[in-house]
Protein backbone atom coordinates (compact mmCIF):
# COMPACT_ATOMS: atom_id res chain seq x y z
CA UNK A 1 10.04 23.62 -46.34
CA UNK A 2 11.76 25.73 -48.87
CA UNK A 3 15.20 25.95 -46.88
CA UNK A 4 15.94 21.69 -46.92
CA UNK A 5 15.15 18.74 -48.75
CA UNK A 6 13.26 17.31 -45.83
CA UNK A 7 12.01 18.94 -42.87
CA UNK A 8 13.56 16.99 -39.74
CA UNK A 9 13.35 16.72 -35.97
CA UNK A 10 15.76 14.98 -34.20
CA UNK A 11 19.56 14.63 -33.94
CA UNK A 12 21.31 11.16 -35.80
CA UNK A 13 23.68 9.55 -34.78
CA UNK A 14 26.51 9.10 -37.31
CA UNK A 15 29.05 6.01 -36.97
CA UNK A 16 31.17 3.58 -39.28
CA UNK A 17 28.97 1.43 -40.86
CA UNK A 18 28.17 -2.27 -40.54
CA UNK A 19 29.56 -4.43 -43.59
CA UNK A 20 27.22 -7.41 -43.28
CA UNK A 21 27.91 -10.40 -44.73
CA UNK A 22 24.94 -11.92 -47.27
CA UNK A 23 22.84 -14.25 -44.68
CA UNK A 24 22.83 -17.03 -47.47
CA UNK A 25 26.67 -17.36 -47.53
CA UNK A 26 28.04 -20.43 -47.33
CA UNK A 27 31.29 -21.76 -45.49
CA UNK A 28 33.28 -20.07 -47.83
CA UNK A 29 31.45 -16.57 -47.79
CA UNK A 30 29.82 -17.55 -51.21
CA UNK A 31 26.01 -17.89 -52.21
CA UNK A 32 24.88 -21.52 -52.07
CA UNK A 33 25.17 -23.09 -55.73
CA UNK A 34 27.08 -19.89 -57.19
CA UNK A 35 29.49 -20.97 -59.67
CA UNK A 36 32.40 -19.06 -60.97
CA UNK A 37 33.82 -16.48 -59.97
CA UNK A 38 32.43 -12.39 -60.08
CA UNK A 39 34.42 -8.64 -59.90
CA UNK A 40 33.89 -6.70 -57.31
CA UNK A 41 31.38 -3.96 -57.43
CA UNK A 42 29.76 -0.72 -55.11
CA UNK A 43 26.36 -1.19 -53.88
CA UNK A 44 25.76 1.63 -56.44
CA UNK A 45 26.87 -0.09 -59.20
CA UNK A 46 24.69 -3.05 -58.42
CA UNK A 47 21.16 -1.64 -60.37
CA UNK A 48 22.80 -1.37 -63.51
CA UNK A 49 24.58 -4.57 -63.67
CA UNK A 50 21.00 -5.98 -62.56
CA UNK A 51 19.27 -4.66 -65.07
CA UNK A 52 21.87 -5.32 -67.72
CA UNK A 53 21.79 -9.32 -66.58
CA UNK A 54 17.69 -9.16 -66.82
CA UNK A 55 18.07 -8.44 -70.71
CA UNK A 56 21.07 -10.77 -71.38
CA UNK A 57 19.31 -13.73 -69.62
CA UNK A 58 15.57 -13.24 -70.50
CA UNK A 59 13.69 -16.07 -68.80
CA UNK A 60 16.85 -17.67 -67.07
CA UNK A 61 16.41 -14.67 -65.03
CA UNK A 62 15.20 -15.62 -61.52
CA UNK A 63 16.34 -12.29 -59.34
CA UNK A 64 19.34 -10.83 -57.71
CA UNK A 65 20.63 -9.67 -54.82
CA UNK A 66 23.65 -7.65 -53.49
CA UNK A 67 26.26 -9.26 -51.32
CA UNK A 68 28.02 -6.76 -49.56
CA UNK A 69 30.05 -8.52 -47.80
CA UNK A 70 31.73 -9.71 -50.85
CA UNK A 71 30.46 -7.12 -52.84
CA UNK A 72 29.06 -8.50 -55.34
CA UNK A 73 25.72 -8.87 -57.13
CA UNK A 74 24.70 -13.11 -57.27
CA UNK A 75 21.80 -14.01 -60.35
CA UNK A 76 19.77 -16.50 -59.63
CA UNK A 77 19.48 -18.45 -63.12
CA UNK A 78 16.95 -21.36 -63.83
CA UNK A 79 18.21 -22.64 -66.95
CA UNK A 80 21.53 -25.55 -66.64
CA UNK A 81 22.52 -23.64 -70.11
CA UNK A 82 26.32 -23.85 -70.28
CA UNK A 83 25.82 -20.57 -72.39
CA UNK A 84 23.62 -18.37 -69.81
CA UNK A 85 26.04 -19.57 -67.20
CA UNK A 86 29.06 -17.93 -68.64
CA UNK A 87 26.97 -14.93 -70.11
CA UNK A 88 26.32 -13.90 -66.71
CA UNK A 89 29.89 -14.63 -65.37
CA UNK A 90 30.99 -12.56 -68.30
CA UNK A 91 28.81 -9.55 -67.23
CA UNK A 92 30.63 -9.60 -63.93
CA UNK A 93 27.88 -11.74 -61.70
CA UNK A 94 28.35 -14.75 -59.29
CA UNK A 95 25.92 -17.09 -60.71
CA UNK A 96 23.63 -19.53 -58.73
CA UNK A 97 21.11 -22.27 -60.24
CA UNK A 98 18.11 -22.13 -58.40
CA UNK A 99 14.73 -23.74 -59.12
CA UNK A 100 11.57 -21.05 -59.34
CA UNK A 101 11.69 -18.68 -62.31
CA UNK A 102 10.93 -15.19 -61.86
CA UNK A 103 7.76 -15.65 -63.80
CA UNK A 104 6.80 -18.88 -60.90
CA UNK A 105 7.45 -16.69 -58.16
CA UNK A 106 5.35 -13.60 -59.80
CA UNK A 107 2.01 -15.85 -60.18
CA UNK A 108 2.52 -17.37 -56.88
CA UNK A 109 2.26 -13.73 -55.77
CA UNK A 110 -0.14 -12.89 -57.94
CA UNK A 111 -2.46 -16.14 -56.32
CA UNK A 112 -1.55 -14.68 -53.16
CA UNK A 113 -3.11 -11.46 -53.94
CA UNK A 114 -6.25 -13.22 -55.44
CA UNK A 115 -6.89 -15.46 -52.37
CA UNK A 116 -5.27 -13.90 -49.32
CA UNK A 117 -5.38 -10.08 -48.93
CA UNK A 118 -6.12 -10.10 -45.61
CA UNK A 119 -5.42 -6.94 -43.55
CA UNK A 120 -2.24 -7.07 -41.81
CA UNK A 121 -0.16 -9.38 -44.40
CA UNK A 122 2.67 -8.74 -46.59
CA UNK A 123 4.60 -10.64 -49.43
CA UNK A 124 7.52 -9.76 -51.69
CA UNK A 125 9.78 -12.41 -53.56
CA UNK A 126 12.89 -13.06 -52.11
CA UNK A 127 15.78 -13.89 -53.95
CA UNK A 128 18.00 -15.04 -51.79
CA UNK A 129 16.04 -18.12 -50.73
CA UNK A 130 14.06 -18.40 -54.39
CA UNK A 131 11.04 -18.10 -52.49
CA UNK A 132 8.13 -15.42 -51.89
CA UNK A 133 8.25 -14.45 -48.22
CA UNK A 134 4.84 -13.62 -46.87
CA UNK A 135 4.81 -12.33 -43.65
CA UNK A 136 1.93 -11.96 -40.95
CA UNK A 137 1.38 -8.83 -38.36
CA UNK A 138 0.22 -9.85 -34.85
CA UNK A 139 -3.06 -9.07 -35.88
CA UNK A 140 -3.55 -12.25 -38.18
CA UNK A 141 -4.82 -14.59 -35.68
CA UNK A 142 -7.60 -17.17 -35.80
CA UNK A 143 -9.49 -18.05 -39.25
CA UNK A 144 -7.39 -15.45 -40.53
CA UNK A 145 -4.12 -17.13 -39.29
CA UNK A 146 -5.68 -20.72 -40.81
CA UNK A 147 -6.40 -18.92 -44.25
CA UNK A 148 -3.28 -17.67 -44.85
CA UNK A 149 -1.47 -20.48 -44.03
CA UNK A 150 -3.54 -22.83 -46.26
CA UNK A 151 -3.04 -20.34 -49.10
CA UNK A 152 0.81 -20.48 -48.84
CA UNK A 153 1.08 -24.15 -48.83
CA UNK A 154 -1.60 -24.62 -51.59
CA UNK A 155 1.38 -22.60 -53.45
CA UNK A 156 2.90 -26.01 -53.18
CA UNK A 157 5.86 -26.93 -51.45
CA UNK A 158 9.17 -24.67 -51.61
CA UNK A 159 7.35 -21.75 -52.94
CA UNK A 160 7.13 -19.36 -50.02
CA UNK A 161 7.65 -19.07 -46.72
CA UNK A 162 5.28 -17.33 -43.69
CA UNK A 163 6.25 -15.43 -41.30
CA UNK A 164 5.11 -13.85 -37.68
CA UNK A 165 5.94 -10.51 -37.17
CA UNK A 166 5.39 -8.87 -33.63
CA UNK A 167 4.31 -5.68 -34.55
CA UNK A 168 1.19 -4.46 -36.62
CA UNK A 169 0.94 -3.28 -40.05
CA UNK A 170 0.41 0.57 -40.46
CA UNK A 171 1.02 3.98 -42.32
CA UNK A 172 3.04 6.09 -40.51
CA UNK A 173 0.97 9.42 -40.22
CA UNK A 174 0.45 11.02 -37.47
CA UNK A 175 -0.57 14.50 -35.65
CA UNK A 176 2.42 16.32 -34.30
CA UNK A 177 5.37 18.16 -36.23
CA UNK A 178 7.35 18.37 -39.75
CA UNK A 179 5.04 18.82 -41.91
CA UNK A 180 1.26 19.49 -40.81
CA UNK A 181 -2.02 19.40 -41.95
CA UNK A 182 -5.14 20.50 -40.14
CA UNK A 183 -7.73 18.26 -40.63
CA UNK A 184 -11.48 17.56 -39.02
CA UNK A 185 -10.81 15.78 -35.51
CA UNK A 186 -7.65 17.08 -34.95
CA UNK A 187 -4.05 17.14 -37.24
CA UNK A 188 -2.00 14.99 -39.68
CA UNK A 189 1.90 14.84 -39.49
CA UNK A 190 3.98 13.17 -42.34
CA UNK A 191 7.35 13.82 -43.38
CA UNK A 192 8.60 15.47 -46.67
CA UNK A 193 10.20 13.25 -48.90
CA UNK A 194 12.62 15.13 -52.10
CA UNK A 195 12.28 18.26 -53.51
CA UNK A 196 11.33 18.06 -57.35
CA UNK A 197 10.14 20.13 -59.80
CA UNK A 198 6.56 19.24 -61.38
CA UNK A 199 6.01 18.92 -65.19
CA UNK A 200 4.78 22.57 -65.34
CA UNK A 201 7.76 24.01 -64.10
CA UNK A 202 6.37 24.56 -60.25
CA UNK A 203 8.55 23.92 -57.02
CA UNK A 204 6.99 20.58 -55.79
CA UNK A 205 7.97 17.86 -53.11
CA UNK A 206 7.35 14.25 -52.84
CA UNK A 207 5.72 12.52 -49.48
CA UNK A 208 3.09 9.38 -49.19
CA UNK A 209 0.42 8.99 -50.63
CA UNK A 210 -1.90 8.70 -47.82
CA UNK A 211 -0.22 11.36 -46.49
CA UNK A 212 -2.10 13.58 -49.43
CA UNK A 213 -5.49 11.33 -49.63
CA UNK A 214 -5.67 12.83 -45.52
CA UNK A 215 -5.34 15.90 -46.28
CA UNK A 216 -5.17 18.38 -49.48
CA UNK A 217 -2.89 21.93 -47.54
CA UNK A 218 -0.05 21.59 -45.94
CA UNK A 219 2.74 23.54 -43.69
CA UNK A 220 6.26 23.46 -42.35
CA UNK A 221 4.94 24.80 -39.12
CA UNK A 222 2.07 22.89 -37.06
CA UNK A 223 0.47 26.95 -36.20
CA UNK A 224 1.41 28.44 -39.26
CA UNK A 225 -0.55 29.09 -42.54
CA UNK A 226 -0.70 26.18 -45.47
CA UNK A 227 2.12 26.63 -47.46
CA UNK A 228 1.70 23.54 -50.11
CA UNK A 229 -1.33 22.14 -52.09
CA UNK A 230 -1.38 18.04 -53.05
CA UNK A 231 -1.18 18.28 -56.59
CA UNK A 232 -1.38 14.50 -57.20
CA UNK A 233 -2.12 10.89 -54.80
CA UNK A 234 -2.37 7.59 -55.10
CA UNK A 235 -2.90 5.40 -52.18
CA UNK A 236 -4.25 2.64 -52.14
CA UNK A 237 -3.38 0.61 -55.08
CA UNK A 238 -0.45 0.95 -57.60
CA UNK A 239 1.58 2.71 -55.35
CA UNK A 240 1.92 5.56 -52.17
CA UNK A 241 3.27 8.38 -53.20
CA UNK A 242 1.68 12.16 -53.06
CA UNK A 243 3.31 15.57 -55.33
CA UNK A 244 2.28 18.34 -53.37
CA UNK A 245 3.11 21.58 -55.10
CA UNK A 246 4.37 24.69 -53.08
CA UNK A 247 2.19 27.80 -53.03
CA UNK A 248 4.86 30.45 -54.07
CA UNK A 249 6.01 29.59 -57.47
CA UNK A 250 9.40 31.57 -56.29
CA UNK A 251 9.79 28.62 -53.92
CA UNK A 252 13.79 27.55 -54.10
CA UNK A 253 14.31 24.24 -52.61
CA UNK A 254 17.47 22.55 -52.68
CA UNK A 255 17.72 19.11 -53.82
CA UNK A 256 18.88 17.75 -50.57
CA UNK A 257 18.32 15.52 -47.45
CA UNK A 258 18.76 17.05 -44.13
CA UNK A 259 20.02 14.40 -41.83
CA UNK A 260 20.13 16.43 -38.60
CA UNK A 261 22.89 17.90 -36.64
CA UNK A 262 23.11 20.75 -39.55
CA UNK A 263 24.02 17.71 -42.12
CA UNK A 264 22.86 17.29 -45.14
CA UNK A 265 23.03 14.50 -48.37
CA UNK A 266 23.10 16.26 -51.74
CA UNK A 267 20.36 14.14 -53.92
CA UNK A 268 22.03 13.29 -57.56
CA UNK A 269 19.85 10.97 -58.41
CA UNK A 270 16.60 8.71 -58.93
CA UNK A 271 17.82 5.30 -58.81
CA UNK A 272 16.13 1.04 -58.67
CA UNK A 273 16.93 -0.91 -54.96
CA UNK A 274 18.54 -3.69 -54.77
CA UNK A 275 18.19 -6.62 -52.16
CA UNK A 276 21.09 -6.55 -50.08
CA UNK A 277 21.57 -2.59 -50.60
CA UNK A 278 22.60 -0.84 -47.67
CA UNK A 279 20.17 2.21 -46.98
CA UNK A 280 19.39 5.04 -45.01
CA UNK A 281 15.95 6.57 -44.12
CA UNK A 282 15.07 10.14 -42.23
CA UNK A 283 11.61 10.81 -40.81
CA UNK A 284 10.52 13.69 -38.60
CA UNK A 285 9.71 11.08 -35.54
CA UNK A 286 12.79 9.06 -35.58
CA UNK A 287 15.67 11.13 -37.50
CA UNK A 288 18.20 8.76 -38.98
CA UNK A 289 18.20 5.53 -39.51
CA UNK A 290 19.68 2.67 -41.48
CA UNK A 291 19.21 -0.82 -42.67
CA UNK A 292 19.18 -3.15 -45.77
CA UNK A 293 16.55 -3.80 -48.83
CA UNK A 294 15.38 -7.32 -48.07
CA UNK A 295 12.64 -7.64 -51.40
CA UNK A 296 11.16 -5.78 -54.06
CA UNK A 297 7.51 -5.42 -55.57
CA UNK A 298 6.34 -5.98 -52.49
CA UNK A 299 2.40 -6.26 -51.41
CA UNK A 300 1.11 -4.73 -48.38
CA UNK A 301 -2.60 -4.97 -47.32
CA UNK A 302 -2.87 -2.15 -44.15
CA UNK A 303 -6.18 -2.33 -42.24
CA UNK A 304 -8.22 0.48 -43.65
CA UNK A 305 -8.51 3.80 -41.58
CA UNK A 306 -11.90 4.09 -42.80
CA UNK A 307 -13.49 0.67 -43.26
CA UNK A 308 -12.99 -1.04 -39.92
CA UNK A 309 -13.18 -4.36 -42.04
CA UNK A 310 -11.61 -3.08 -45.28
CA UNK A 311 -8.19 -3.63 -46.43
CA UNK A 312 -5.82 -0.80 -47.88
CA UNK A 313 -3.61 -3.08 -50.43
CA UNK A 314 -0.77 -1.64 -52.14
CA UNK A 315 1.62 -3.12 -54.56
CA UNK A 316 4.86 -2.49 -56.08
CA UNK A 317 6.95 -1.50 -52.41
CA UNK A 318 10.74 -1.64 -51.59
CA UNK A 319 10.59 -4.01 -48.45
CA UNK A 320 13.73 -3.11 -46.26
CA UNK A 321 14.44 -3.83 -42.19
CA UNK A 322 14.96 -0.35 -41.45
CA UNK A 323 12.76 0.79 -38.48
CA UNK A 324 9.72 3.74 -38.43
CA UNK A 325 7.52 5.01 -36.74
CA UNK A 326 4.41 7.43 -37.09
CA UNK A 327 5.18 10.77 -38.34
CA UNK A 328 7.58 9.50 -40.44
CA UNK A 329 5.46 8.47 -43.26
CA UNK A 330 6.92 10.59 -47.03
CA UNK A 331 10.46 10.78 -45.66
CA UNK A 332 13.47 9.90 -48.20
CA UNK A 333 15.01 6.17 -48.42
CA UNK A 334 18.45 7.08 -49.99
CA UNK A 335 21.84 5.61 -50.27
CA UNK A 336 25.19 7.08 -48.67
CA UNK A 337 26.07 7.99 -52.35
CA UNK A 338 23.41 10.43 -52.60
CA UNK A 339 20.34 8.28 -54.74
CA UNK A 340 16.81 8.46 -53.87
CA UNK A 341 15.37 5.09 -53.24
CA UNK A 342 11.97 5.32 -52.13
CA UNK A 343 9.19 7.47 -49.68
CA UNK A 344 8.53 6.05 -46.45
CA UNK A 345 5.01 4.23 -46.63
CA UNK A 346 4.20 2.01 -43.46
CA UNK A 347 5.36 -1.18 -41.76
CA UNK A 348 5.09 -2.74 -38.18
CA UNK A 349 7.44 -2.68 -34.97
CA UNK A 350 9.53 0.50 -34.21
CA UNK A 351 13.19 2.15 -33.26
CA UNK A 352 13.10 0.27 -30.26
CA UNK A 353 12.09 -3.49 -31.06
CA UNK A 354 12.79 -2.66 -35.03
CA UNK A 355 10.50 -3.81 -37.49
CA UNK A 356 9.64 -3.95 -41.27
CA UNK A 357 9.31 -0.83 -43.32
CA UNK A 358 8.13 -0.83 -47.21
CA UNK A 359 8.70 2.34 -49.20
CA UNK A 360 6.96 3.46 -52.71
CA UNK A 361 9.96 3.40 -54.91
CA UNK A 362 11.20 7.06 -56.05
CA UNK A 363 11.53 5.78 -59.73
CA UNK A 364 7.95 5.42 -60.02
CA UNK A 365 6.72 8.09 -58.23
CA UNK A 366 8.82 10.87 -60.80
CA UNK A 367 7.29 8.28 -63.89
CA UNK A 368 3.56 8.85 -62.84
CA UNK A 369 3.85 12.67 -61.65
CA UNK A 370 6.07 13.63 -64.46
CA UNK A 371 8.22 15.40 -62.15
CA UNK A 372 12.20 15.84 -62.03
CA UNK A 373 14.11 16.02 -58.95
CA UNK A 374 15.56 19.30 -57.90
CA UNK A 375 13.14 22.11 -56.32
CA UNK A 376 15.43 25.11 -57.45
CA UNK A 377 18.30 26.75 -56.40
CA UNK A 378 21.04 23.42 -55.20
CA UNK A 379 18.65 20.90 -56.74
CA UNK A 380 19.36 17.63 -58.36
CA UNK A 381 20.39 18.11 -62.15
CA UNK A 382 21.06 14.27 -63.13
CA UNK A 383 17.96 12.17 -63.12
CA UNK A 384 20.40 9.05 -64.50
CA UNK A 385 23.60 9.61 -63.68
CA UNK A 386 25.98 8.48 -60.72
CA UNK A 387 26.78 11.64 -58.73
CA UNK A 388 27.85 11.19 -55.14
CA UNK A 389 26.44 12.67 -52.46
CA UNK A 390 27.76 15.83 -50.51
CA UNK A 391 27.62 17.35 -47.03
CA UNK A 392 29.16 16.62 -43.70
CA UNK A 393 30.48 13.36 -43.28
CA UNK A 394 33.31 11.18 -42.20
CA UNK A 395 35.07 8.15 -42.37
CA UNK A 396 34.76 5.79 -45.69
CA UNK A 397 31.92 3.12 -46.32
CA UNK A 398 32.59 -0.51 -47.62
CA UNK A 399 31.50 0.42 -51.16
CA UNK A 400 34.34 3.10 -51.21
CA UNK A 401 31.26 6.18 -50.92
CA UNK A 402 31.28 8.58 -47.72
CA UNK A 403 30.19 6.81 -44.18
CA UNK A 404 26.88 7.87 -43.15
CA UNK A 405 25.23 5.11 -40.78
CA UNK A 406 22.43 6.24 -38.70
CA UNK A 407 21.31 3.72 -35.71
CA UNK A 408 18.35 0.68 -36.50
């Protein structure tokens, strides 16, 4: 673990990538009720001018997304105001009057959570429809099926919208390879996420949460001796996300991704998602792959490992249609530009049929650990900035950053 960011099996495949258009275009390529007209902006770019729009507007904010086929970034606004209108054309956004506030859409959510965490269900708001999409595993069947479907229209009409989804709702640990843990009844697999360094000054690494809550020693070898003690985990609840602290205090590790094939991303940042981001995930199972953010804050209630009728809810997720599959749990979701996104926490489907995947946001993670990224020698110096990413590439993306596309 000390020689790469993440410890990987598996070769990726590297091709140009896809420049989707947004799914709510119009005939003209534009958002449905934008007005105005917006600059042009890389997917990187796209955080800060979000973040920038949710002070200017205050409660006319309703969300954002990306567009990247016209890359740009289109605000949903709830307020007719002449004056918020051409505030946010101002700041550079295509603006579109829609009709659920961000704070509607949060306690619809929040009833949700209150009324219908039922194992095998997910909802995030989505802002390109101004609606919460809640989504159902092929487990929810039945009463089950009947609640959850009287809870989202008791939301009232408009508010959300449900969803079947084929696969099942899961963590992605597993016994195998990457990195191991030996536990009672056999062995845990996971995948290691970023190399930081803790609050204290040790060599760490990032992975999932229930990834340390399985097991306390790890090792970058499935025979060999632990060489990294979970420091820190919280799964369920507020988050999936594990610091596990290496052994040797001497421990270098770079600040990188290794994306197979001898390739590797140079990590220059933490940075927010954005729905409609183009992004890239690595896991020990499935290598490369790549995909878009399709909601943020995102609940997930997995069916508890322990409690055959418990629930394992967990809130606050990057929601994204980029595959996984076990083993692949703690691995990096990161941009072509070289930002860390999020861990890898669970999902249903797989690489072959594809599926959802929802990922414990990086940002968060370094906030509640107190750690930095960068594990030593080639780490990550520039928590904020907007570095770009290094390594073995080719061809240009449709943001103007390096083409890295790995397969869905």
């Amino acid at each position: 673990m000390a020689v790469g960011g993440v410890a990987a099996l598996g070769a990726a495949a590297f091709l140009l990538p896809h420049a989707n258009a947004s799914q709510d275009a119009g005939d003209d390529g534009r958002a449905p009720g934008a007005t105005g007209t917006a600059r042009t902006l890389r997917a990187t770019d796209a955080p800060d001018l979000d973040a920038r729009l949710r002070g200017l507007l205050g409660d006319a904010f309703a969300g954002s997304y990306y567009d990247s086929g016209r890359q740009q970034l289109v605000v949903n606004v709830v307020s007719g105001d002449d004056d918020v209108i051409v505030r946010a054309e101002k700041a550079g956004a295509v603006v579109r009057q829609v009709a659920h506030s961000a704070a509607e859409l949060g306690a619809a959510a929040r009833t949700l959570k209150a009324g219908a965490a039922i194992p095998g269900t997910s909802w995030a708001v989505d802002p390109r429809t101004d609606k919460v999409l809640v989504t159902a595993d092929s487990t929810v069947t039945g009463a089950r099926w009947d609640r959850l479907r009287s809870a989202v229209r008791g939301l009232g009409p408009g508010m959300a919208t449900l969803k079947k989804s084929a696969g099942t709702f899961k963590t992605f640990a597993s016994g195998g390879d990457a990195v191991f843990s030996r536990v009672r009844g056999g062995g845990v697999r996971c995948s290691l996420g970023f190399n930081v360094t803790a609050a204290d000054g040790s060599p760490a690494f990032l992975t999932a949460g229930h990834c340390g809550v399985a097991a306390q020693r790890w090792s970058d070898t499935e025979t060999g001796g632990p060489t990294a003690t979970v420091d820190q985990a919280t799964f369920p609840g507020q988050g999936d996300f594990s610091l596990v602290k290496y052994d040797d205090p001497g421990t270098r590790a770079p600040g990188e991704v290794d994306t197979g094939d001898g390739r590797t991303v140079t990590i220059s940042r933490a940075a927010e998602a954005t729905v409609g981001q183009a992004v890239f995930r690595m896991g020990s199972t499935t290598g490369l792959h790549d995909g878009r953010v399709t909601g943020l804050d995102a609940t997930v209630n997995f069916r508890s490992e322990t409690d055959p009728n418990g629930v394992d809810t967990v809130t606050g997720l990057i929601q994204t249609d980029v595959c996984a599959e076990p083993g692949d749990s703690g691995g990096p979701l990161f941009t072509q530009a070289g930002e860390a996104l999020g861990l890898t926490s669970g999902g249903s489907g797989d690489c072959t049929g594809g599926g959802e995947t929802f990922f414990q946001p990086v940002t968060a993670a370094l906030r509640a650990t107190g750690a930095t990224l960068g594990g030593g020698a080639g780490g990550a110096e520039d928590q904020s900035g907007s570095g770009s990413a290094s390594g073995s590439r080719s061809g240009a993306g449709d943001d103007g950053t390096p083409a890295l596309t790995g397969t869905r």
